[in-house]
Protein backbone atom coordinates (compact mmCIF):
# COMPACT_ATOMS: atom_id res chain seq x y z
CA UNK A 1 -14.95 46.68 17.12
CA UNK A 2 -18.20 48.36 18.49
CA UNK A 3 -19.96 46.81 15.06
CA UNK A 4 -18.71 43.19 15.36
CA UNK A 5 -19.60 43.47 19.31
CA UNK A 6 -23.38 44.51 18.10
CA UNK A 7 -23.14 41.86 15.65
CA UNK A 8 -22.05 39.11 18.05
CA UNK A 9 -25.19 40.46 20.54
CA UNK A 10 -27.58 40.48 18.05
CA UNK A 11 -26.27 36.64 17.14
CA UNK A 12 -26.23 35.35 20.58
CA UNK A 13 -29.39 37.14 21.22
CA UNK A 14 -31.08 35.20 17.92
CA UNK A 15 -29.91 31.87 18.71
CA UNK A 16 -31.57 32.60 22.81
CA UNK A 17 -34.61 33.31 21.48
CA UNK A 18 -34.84 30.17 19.14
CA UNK A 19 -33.35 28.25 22.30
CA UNK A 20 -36.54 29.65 24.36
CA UNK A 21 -39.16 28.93 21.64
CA UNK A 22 -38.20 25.24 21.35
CA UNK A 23 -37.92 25.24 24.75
CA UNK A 24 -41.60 26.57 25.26
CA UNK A 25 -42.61 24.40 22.28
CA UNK A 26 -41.33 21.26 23.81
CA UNK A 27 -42.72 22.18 27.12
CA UNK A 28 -46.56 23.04 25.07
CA UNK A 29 -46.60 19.27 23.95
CA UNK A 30 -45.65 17.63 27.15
CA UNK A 31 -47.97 15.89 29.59
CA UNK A 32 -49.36 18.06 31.83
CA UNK A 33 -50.22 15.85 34.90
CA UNK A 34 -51.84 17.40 37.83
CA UNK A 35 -54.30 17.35 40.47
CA UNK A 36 -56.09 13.88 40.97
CA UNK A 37 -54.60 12.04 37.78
CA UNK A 38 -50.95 13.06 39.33
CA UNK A 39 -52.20 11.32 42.41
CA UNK A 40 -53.17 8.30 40.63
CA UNK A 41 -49.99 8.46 38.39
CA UNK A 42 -48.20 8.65 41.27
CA UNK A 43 -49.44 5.77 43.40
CA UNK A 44 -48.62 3.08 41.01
CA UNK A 45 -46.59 0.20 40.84
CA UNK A 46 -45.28 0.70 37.72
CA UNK A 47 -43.73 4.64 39.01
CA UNK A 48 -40.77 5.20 40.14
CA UNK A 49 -38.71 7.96 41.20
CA UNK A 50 -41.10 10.21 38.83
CA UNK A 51 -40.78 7.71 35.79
CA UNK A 52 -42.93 5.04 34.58
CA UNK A 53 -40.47 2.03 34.28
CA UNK A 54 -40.98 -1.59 32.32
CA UNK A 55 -40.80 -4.82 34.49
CA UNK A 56 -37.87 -5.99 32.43
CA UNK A 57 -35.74 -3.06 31.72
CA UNK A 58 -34.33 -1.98 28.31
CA UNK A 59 -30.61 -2.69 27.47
CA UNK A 60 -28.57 0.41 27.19
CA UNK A 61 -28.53 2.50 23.78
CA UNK A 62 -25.88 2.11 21.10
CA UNK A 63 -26.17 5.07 18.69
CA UNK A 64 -22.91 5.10 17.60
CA UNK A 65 -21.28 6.11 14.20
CA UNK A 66 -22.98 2.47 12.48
CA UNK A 67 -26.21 2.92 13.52
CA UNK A 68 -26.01 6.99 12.31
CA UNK A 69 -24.96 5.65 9.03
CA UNK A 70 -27.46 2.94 8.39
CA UNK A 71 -30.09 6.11 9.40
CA UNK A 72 -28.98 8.54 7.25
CA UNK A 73 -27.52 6.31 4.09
CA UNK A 74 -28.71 3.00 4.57
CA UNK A 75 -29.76 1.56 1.07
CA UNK A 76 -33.02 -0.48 2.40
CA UNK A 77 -36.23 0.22 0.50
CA UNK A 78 -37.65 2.06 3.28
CA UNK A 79 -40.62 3.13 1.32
CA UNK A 80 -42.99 1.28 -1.00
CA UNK A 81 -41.63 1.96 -4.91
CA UNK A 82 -45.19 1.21 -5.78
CA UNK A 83 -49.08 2.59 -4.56
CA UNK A 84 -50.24 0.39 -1.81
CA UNK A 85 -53.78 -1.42 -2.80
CA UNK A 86 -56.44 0.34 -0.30
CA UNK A 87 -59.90 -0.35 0.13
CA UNK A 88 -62.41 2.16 0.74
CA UNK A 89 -64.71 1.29 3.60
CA UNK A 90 -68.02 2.36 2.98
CA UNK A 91 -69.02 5.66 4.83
CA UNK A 92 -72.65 4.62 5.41
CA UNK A 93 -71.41 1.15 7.16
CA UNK A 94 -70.89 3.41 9.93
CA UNK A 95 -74.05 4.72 10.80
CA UNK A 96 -75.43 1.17 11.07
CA UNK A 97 -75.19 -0.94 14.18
CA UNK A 98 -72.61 -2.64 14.70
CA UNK A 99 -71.70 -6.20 13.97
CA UNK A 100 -73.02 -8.84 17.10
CA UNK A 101 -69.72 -10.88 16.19
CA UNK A 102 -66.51 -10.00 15.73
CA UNK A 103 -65.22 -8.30 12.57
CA UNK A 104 -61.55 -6.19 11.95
CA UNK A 105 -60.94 -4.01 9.47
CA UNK A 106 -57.11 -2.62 9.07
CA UNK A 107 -56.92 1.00 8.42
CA UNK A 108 -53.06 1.14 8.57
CA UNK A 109 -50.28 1.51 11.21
CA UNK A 110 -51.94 0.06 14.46
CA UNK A 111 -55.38 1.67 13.69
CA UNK A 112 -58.05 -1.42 13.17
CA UNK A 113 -61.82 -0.83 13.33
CA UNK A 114 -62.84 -3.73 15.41
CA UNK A 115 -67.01 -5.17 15.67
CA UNK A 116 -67.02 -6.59 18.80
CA UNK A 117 -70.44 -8.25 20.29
CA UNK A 118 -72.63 -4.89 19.40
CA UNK A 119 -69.87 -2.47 20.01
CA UNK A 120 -67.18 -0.14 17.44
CA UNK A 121 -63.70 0.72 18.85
CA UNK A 122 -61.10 1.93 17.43
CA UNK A 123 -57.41 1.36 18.26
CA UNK A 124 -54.69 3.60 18.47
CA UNK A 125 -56.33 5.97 16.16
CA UNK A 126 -54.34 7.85 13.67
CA UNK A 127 -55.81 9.43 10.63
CA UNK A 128 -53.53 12.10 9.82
CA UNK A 129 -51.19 12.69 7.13
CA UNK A 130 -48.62 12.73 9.34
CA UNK A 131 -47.21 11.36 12.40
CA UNK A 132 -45.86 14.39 13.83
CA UNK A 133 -46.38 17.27 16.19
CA UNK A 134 -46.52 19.40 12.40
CA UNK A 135 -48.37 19.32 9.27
CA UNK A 136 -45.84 20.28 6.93
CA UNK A 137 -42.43 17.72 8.39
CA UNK A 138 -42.30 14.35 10.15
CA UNK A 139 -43.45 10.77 8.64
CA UNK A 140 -45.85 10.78 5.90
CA UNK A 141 -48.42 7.94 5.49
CA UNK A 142 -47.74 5.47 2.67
CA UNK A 143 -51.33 5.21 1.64
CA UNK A 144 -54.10 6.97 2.42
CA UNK A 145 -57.00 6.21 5.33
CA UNK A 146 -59.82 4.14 4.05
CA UNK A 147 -62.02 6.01 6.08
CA UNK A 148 -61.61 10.05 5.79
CA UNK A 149 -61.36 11.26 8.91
CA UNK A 150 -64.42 13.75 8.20
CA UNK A 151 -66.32 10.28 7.34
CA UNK A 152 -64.99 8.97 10.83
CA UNK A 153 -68.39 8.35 12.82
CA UNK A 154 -70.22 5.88 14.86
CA UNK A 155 -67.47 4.72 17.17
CA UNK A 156 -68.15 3.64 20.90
CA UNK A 157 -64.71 3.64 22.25
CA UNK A 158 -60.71 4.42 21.63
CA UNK A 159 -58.51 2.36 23.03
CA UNK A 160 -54.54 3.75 22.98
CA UNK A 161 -51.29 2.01 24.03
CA UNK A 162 -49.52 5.11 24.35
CA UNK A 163 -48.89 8.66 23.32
CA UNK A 164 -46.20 8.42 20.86
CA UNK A 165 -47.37 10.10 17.70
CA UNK A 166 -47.90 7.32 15.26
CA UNK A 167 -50.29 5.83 17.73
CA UNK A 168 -51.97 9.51 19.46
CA UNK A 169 -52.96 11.89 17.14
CA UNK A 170 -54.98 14.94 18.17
CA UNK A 171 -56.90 15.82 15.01
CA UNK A 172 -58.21 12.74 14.89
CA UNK A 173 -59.00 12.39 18.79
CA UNK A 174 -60.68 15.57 19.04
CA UNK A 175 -62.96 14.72 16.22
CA UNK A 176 -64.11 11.53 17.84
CA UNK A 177 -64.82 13.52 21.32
CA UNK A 178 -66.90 15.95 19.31
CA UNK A 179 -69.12 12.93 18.40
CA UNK A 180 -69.09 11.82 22.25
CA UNK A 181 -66.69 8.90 21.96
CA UNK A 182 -65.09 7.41 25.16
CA UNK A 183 -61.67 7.34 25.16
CA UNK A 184 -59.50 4.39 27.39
CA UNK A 185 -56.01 5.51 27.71
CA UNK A 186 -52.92 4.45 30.01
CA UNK A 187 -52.53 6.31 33.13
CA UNK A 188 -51.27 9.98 33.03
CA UNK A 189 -52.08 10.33 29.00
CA UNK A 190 -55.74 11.41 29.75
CA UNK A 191 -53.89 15.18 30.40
CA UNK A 192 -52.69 14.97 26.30
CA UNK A 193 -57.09 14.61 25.83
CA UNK A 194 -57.97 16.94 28.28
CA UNK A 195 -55.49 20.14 27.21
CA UNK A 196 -57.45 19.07 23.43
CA UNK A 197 -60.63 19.74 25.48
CA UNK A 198 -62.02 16.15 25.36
CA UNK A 199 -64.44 16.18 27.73
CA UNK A 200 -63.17 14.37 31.44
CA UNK A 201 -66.18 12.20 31.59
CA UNK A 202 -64.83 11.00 27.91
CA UNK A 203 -61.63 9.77 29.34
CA UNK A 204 -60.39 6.37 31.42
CA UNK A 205 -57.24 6.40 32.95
CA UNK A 206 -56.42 3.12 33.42
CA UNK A 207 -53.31 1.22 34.90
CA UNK A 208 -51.99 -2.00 34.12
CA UNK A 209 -54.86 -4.71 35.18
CA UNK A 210 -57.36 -2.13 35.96
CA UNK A 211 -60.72 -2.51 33.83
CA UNK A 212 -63.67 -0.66 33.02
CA UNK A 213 -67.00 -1.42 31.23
CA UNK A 214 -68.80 -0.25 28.14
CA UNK A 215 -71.88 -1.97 28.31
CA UNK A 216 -71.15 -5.55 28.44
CA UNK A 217 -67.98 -5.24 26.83
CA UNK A 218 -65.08 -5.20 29.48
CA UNK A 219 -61.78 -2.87 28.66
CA UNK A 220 -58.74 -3.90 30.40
CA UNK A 221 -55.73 -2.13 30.39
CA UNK A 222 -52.49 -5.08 30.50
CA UNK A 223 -49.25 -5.04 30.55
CA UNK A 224 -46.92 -4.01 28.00
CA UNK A 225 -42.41 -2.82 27.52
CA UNK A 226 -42.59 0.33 25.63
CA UNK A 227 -41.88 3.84 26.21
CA UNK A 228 -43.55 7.41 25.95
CA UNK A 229 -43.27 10.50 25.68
CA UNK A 230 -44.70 13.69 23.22
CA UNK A 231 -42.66 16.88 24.07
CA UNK A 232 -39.18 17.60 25.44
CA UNK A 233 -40.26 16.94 29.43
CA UNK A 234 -42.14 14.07 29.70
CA UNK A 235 -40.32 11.22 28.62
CA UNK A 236 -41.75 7.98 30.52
CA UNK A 237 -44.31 10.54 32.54
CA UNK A 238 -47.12 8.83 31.23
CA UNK A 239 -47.90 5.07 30.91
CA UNK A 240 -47.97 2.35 28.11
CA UNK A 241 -50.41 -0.69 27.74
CA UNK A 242 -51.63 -3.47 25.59
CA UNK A 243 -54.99 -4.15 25.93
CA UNK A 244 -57.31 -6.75 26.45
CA UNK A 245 -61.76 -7.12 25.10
CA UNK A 246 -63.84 -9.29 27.17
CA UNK A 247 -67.67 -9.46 25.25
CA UNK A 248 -69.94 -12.03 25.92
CA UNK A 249 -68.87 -14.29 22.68
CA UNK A 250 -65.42 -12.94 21.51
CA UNK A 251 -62.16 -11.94 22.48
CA UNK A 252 -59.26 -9.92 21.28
CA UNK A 253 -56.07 -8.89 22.57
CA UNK A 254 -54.16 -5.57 21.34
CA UNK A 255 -50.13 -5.77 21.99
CA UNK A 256 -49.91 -1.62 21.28
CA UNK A 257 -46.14 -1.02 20.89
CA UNK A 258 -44.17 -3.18 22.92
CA UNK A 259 -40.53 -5.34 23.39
CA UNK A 260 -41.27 -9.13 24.01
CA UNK A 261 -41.76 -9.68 27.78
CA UNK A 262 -42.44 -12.19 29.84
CA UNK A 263 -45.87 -10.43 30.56
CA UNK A 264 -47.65 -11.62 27.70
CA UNK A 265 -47.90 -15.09 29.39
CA UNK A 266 -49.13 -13.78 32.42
CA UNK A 267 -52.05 -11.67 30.13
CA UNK A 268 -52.28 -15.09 28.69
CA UNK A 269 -52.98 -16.84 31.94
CA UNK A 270 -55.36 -14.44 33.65
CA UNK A 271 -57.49 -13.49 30.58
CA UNK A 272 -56.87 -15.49 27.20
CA UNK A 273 -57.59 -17.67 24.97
CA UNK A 274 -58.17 -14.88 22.71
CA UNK A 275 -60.43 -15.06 19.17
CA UNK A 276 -58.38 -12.36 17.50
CA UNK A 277 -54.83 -10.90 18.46
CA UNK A 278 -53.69 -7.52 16.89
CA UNK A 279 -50.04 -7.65 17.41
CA UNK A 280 -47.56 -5.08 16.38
CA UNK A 281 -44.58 -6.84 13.89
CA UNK A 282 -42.50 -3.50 12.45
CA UNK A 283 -40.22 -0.96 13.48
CA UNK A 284 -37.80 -3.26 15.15
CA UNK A 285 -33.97 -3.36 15.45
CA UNK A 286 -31.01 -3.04 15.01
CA UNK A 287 -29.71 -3.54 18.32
CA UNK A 288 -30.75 -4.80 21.69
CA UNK A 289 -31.88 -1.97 22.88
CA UNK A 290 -34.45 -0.98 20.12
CA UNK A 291 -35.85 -4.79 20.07
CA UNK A 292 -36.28 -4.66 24.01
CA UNK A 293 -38.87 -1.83 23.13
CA UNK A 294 -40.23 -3.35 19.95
CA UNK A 295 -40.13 -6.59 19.29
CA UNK A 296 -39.35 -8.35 15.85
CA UNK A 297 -41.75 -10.77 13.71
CA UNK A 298 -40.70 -14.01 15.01
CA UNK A 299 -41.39 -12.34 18.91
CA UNK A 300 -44.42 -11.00 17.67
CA UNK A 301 -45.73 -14.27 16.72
CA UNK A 302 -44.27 -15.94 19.61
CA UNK A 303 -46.38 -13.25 21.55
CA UNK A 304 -49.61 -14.23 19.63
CA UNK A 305 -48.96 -17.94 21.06
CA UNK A 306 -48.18 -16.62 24.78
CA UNK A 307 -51.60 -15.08 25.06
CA UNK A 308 -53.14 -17.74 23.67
CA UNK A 309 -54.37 -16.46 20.15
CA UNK A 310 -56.64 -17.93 17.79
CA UNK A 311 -56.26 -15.42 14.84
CA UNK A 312 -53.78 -13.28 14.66
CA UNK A 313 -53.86 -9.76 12.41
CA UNK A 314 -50.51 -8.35 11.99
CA UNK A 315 -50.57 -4.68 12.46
CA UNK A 316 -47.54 -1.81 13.30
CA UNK A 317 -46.43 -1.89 9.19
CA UNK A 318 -46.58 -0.27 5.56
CA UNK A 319 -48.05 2.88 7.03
CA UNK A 320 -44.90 4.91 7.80
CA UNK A 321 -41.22 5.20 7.62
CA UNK A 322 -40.15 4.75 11.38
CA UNK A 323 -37.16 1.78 10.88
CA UNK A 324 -34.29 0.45 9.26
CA UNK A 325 -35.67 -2.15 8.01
CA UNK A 326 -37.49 -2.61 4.29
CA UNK A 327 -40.87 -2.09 4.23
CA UNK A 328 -42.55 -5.27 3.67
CA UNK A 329 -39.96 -7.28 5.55
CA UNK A 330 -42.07 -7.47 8.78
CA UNK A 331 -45.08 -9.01 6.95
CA UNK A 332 -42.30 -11.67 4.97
CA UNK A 333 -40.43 -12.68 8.40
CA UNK A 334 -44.07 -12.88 9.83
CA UNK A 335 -45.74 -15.09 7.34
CA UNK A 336 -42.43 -17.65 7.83
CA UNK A 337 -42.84 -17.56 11.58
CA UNK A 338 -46.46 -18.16 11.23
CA UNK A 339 -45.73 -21.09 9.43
CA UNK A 340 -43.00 -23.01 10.85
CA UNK A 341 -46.03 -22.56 14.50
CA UNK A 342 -48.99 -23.05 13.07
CA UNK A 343 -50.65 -20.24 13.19
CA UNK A 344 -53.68 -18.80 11.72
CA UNK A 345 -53.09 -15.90 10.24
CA UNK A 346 -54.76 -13.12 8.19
CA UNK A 347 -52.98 -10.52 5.65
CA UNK A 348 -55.74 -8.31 4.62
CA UNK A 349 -55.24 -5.28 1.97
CA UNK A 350 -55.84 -1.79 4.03
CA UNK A 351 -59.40 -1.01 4.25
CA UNK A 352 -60.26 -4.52 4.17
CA UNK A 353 -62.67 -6.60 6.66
CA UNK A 354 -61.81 -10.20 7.79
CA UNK A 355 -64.71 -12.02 10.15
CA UNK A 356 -63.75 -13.98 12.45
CA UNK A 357 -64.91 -17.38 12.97
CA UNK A 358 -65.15 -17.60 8.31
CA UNK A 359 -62.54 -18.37 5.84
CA UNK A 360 -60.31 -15.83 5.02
CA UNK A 361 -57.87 -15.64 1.63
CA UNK A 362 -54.89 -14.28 2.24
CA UNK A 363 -53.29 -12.44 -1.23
CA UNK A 364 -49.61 -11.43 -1.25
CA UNK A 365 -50.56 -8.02 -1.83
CA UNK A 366 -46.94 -6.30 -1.27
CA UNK A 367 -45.69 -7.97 -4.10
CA UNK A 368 -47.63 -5.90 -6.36
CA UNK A 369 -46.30 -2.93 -4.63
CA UNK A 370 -42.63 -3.82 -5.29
């Protein structure tokens, strides 16, 4: 008996310590707010009983014994069978000036390299293999980046929608800071930038409708229904945004991750029209709940109209495996919304640049994949 009571200690005492290391893990890649950003976090509109919260809220989740199924032995083609076409963008492109128009180049996911009136951003930066907290587990890119992120330079600004990890990803952030970058980020998630010691005079905090300048090139952080959250504490600590570029000739309008709301025709009101829209169309459904938070391709287009778009680049697809869904159907539901409203819309391979204001050809490029 003394044996199999030693056994059962040194069992229980195992499975504490594995208890207290993902505790301490979870805990390492929270936000840590504090000090005057807590202050700020904590005077907003949008926080609540020590929450961000969305204007409309989310419907209630169903993750019942469907939904566990579809996850775990759905037959979708989640992944491309084929090798996505990608475009290498030149290296030396970025140590020139930028363009004085406006030019986008798609570099997967929700990561475009945007030319805006003198100025390089980037949005939502991720160049990592991964969209994970690790380098060895968690969703693998489909394609590689068509910039390196060793290449990476020349870039003015960052713009994020939120810290979820396939739109906030440290290596690549603290390689841009090294390089002096300025980083605008929702309220609370400058505390992810500042424990990967980016600088504080690199980093904007900005709440919804709040604006700050680079130049002549006005930043403004707009309204948005997502989510966030990075570690085990800190779900909905920090906020989410879409985003909005005033320059003296062009605009464009970034949705980040979001539901369709009611706020896009507001954003559409007090700042549009807008020259280019980059507007997030996969990793939707099924279920209410999961669409309230990210929206589907015919919302996403409808979202494109509300602000008042001109162009619109279709972004938030055949990067990684986040959905249910196949995955080129975003781009297919998207071209056949686009259609039946008019829209103008542009399907460029990864790594490719579409001006704004010329003649673009749009190629069916997924096809070859399948």
């Amino acid at each position: 008996m003394k044996l199999w009571k030693k056994i059962g200690l040194g069992i229980l005492g195992v499975i504490v310590l594995l208890v207290a290391a993902v505790l301490w893990f979870g805990w390492s890649l929270s936000a840590d707010i504090k000090g005057e950003r807590l202050a700020r976090v904590q005077t907003s509109a949008q926080y609540q009983e020590g929450t961000f919260v969305n204007v409309e809220l989310q419907a209630a989740n169903d993750l019942g014994w469907d939904y566990l199924q579809d996850q775990f032995f759905g037959g979708q083609r989640r992944e491309p069978e084929g090798q996505i076409p990608v475009i290498p963008f030149p290296s030396d492109q970025l140590s020139k000036p930028p363009s004085k128009g406006l030019k986008a180049t798609w570099l997967g996911h929700a990561t475009v390299l945007l030319e805006i009136d003198g100025y390089r951003l980037l949005t939502d930066p991720v160049l990592s293999e991964r969209a994970s907290p690790f380098h060895f587990v968690g969703p693998k890119r489909f394609h590689p980046s068509p910039i390196p992120l060793e290449e990476l330079t020349g870039i003015d600004a960052v713009i994020v929608s939120h810290d979820h990890y396939d739109h906030l990803d440290e290596p690549t952030i603290r390689h841009l800071a090294a390089q002096g970058t300025q980083f605008y980020v929702p309220l609370g998630s400058g505390a992810h930038l500042e424990a990967w010691d980016v600088a504080p005079d690199q980093i904007h905090d900005l709440d919804w409708w709040q604006e700050a300048k680079i130049g002549d090139l006005t930043i403004i952080a707009t309204p948005t229904r997502h989510y966030s959250g990075r570690g085990l504490f800190d779900y909905k600590a920090t906020l989410w945004s879409s985003w909005a570029l005033i320059g003296p000739d062009n605009r464009v309008f970034y949705s980040g991750d979001s539901g369709y709301s009611k706020l896009f025709s507001e954003i559409g009101d007090r700042l549009g029209p807008f020259d280019l829209t980059l507007v997030k169309i996969g990793s939707y459904g099924p279920g209410q709940a999961w669409l309230d938070v990210h929206m589907d391709p015919e919302d996403a287009v409808q979202v494109h109209l509300d602000v008042g778009g001109k162009q619109l680049l279709p972004v938030h697809w055949a990067t990684f495996n986040l959905a249910l869904h196949e995955w080129d159907e975003p781009i297919l539901r998207t071209l056949d919304a686009a259609e039946k409203h008019n829209v103008d819309i542009v399907t460029p391979k990864v790594g490719e640049t579409i001006t704004s204001g010329t003649p673009h050809t749009n190629t069916q490029w997924w096809d070859s994949v399948n």
